[in-house]
N, C-alpha and C. Protein backbone atom coordinates (compact mmCIF):
# COMPACT_ATOMS: atom_id res chain seq x y z
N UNK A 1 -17.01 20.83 19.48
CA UNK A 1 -16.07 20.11 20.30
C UNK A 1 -15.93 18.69 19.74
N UNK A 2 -14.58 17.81 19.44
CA UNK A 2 -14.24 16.89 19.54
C UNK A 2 -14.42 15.78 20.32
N UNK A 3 -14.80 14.46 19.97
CA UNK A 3 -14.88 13.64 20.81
C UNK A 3 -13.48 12.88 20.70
N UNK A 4 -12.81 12.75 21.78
CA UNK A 4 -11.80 12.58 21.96
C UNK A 4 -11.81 10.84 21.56
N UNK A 5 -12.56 9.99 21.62
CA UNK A 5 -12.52 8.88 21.20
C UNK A 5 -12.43 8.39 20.39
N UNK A 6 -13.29 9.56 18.89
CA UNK A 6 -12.84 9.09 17.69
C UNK A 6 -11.85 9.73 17.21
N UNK A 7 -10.89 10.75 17.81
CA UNK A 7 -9.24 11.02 17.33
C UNK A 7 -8.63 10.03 17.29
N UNK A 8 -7.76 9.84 16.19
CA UNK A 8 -6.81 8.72 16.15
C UNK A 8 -5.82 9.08 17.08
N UNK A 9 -5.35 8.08 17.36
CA UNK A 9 -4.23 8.52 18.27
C UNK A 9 -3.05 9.03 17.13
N UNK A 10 -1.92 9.65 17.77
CA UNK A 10 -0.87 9.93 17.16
C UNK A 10 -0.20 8.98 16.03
N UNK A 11 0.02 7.57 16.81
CA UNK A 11 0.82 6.74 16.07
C UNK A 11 -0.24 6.47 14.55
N UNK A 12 -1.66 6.04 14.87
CA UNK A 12 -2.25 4.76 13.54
C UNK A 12 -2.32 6.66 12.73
N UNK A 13 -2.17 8.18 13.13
CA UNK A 13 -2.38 8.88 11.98
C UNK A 13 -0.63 9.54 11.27
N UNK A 14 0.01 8.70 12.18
CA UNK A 14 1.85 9.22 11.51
C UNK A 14 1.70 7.59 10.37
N UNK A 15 1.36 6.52 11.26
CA UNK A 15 1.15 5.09 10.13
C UNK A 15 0.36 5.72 8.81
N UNK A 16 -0.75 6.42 8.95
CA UNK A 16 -1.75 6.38 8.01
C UNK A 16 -0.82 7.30 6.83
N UNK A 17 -0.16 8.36 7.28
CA UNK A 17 0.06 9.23 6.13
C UNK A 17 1.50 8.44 5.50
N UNK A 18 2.29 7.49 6.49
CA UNK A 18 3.57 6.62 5.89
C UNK A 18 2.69 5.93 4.95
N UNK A 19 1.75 5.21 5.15
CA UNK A 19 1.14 4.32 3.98
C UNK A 19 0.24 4.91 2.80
N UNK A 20 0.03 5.88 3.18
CA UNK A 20 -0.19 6.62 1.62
C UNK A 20 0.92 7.34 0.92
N UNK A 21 1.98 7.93 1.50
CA UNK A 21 2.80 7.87 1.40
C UNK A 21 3.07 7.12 -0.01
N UNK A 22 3.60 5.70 0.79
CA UNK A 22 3.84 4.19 -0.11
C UNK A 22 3.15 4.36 -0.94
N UNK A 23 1.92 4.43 -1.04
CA UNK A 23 0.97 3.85 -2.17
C UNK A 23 1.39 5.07 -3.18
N UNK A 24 0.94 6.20 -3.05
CA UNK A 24 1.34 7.24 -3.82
C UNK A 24 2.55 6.88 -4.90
N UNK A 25 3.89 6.71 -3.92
CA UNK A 25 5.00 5.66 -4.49
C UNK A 25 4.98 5.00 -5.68
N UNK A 26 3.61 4.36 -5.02
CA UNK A 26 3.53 3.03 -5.88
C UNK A 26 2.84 3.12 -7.23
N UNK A 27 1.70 4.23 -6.77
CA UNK A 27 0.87 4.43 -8.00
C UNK A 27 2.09 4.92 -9.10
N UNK A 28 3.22 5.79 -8.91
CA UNK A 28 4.21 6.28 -9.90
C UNK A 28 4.68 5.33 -10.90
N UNK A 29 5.24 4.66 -9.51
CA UNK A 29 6.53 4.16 -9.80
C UNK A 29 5.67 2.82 -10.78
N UNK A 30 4.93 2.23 -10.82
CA UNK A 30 4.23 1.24 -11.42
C UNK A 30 4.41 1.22 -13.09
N UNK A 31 3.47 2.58 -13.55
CA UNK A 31 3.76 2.26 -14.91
C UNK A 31 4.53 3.65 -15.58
N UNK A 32 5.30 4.44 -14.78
CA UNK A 32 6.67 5.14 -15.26
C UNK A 32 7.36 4.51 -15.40
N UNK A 33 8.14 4.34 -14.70
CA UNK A 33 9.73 3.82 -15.17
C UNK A 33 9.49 2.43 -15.37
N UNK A 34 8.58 1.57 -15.46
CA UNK A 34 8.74 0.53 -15.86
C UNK A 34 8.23 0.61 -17.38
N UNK A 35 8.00 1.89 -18.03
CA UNK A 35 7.88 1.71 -19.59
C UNK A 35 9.46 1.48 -19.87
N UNK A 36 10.36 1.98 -19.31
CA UNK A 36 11.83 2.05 -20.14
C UNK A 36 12.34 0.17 -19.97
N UNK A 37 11.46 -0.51 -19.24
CA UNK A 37 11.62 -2.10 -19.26
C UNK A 37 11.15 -3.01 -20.34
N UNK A 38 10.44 -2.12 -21.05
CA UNK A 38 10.01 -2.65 -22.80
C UNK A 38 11.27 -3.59 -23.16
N UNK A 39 12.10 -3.04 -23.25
CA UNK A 39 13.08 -3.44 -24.07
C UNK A 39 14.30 -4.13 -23.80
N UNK A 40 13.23 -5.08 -22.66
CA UNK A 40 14.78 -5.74 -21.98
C UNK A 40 14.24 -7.40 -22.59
N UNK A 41 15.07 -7.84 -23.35
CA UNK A 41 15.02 -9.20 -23.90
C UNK A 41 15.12 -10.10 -23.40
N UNK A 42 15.77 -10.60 -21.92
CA UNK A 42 15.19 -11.21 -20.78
C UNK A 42 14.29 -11.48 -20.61
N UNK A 43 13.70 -12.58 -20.08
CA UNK A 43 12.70 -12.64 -18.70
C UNK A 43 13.05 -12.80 -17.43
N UNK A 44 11.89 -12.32 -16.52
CA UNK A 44 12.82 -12.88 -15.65
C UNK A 44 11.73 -13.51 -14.83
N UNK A 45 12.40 -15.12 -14.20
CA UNK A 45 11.65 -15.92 -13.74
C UNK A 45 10.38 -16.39 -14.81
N UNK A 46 10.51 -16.17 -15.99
CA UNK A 46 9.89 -16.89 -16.91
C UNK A 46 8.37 -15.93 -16.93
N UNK A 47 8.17 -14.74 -16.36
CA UNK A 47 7.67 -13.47 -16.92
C UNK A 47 8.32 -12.42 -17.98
N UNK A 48 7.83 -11.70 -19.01
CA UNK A 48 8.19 -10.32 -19.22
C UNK A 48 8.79 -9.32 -18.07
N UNK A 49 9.73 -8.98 -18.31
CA UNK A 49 10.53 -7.61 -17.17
C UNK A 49 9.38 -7.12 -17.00
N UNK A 50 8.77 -6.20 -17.71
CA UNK A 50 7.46 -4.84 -17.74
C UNK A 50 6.35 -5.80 -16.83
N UNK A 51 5.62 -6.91 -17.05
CA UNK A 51 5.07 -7.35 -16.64
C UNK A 51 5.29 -7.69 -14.82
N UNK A 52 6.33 -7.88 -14.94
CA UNK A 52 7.36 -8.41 -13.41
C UNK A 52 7.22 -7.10 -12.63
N UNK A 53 7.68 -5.85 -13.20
CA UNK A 53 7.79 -4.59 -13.08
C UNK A 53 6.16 -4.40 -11.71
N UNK A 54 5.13 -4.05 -12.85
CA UNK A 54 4.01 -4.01 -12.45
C UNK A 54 3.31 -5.00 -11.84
N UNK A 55 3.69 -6.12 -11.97
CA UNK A 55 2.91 -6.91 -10.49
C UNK A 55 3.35 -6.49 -9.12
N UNK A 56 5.27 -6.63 -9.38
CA UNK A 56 5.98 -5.93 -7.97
C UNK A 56 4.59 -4.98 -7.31
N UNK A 57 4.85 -3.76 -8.06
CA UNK A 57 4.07 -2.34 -7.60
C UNK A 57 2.64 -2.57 -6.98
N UNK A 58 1.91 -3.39 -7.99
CA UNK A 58 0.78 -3.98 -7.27
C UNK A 58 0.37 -4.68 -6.32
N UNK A 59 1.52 -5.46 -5.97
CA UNK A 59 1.61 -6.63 -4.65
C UNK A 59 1.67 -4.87 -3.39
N UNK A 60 2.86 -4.45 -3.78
CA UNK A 60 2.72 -3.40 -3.00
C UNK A 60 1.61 -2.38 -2.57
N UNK A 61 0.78 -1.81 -3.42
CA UNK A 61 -0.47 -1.60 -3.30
C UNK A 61 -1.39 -2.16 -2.57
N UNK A 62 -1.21 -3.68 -2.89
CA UNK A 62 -2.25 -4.80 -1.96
C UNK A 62 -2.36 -4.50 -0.44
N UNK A 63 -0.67 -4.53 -0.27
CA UNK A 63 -0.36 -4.96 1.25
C UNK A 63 -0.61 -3.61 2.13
N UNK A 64 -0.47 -2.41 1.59
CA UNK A 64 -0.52 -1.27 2.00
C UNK A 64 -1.95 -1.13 2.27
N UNK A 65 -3.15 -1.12 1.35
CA UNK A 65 -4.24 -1.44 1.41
C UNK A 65 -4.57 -2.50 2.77
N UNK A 66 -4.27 -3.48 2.78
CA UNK A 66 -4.43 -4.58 4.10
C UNK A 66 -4.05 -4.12 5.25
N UNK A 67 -2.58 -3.32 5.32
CA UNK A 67 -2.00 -2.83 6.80
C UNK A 67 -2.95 -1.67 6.91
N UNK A 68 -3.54 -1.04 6.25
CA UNK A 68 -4.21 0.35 6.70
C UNK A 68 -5.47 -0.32 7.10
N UNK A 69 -6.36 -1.63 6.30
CA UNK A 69 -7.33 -1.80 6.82
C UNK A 69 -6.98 -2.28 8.09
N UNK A 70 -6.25 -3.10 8.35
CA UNK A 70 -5.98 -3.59 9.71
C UNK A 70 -5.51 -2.71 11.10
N UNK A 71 -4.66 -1.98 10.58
CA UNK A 71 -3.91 -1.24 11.46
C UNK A 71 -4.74 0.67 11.17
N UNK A 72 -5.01 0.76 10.38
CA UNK A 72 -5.74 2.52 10.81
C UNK A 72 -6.78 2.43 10.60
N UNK A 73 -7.21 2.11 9.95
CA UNK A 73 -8.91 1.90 9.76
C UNK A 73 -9.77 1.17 11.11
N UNK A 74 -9.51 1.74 11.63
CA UNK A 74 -9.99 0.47 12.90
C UNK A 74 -10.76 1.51 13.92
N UNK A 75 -11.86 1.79 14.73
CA UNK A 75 -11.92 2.11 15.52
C UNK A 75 -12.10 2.10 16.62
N UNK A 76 -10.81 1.47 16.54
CA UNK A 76 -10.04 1.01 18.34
C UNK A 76 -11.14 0.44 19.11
N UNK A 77 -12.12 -0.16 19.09
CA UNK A 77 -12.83 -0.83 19.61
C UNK A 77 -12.82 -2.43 19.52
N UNK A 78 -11.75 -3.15 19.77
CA UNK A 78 -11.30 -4.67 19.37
C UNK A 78 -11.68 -5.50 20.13
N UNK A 79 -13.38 -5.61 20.78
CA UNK A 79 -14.43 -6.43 21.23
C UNK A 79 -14.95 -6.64 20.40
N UNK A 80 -15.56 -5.98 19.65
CA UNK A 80 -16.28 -6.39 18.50
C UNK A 80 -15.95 -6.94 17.98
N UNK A 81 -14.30 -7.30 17.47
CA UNK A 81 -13.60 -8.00 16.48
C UNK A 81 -13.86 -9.60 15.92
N UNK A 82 -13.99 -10.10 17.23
CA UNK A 82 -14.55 -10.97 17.30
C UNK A 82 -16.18 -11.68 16.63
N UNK A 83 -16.84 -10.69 16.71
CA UNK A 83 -18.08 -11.21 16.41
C UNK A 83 -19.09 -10.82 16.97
């Protein structure tokens, strides 16, 4: 039998699979299609494109990482939070 307390509720486990989801995304999209950015003779904002490319993806990674620790990773117990 289940203890009903540590089920996530509905919402933080529909959040949890949107943010892996993302990350999944992100892991792709990072260093695929930003190989075909080799060859752009630009910079932009005074980075390499490819370089620009892959920080994007990584910032994204970060934040996804942070909202899950904050928001699903949690077990709903926010007395403790404090200290």
């Amino acid at each position: 039998m289940t203890d009903p307390q540590k089920t996530p509720p509905k919402s933080r486990r529909t959040l949890g699979a949107v943010l892996t989801a993302v990350f999944a995304l992100a892991l792709i999209m990072g260093p695929g299609p930003g190989v075909m950015l080799v060859n752009t003779p630009k910079p932009i904002l005074g980075l390499p494109a490819i370089y620009l490319w892959g920080l994007l993806w990584y910032v994204v990674e970060v934040v996804v990482v942070v909202l899950a620790y904050k928001l699903v990773w949690t077990d709903g117990d926010e007395s403790n939070a404090d200290g």
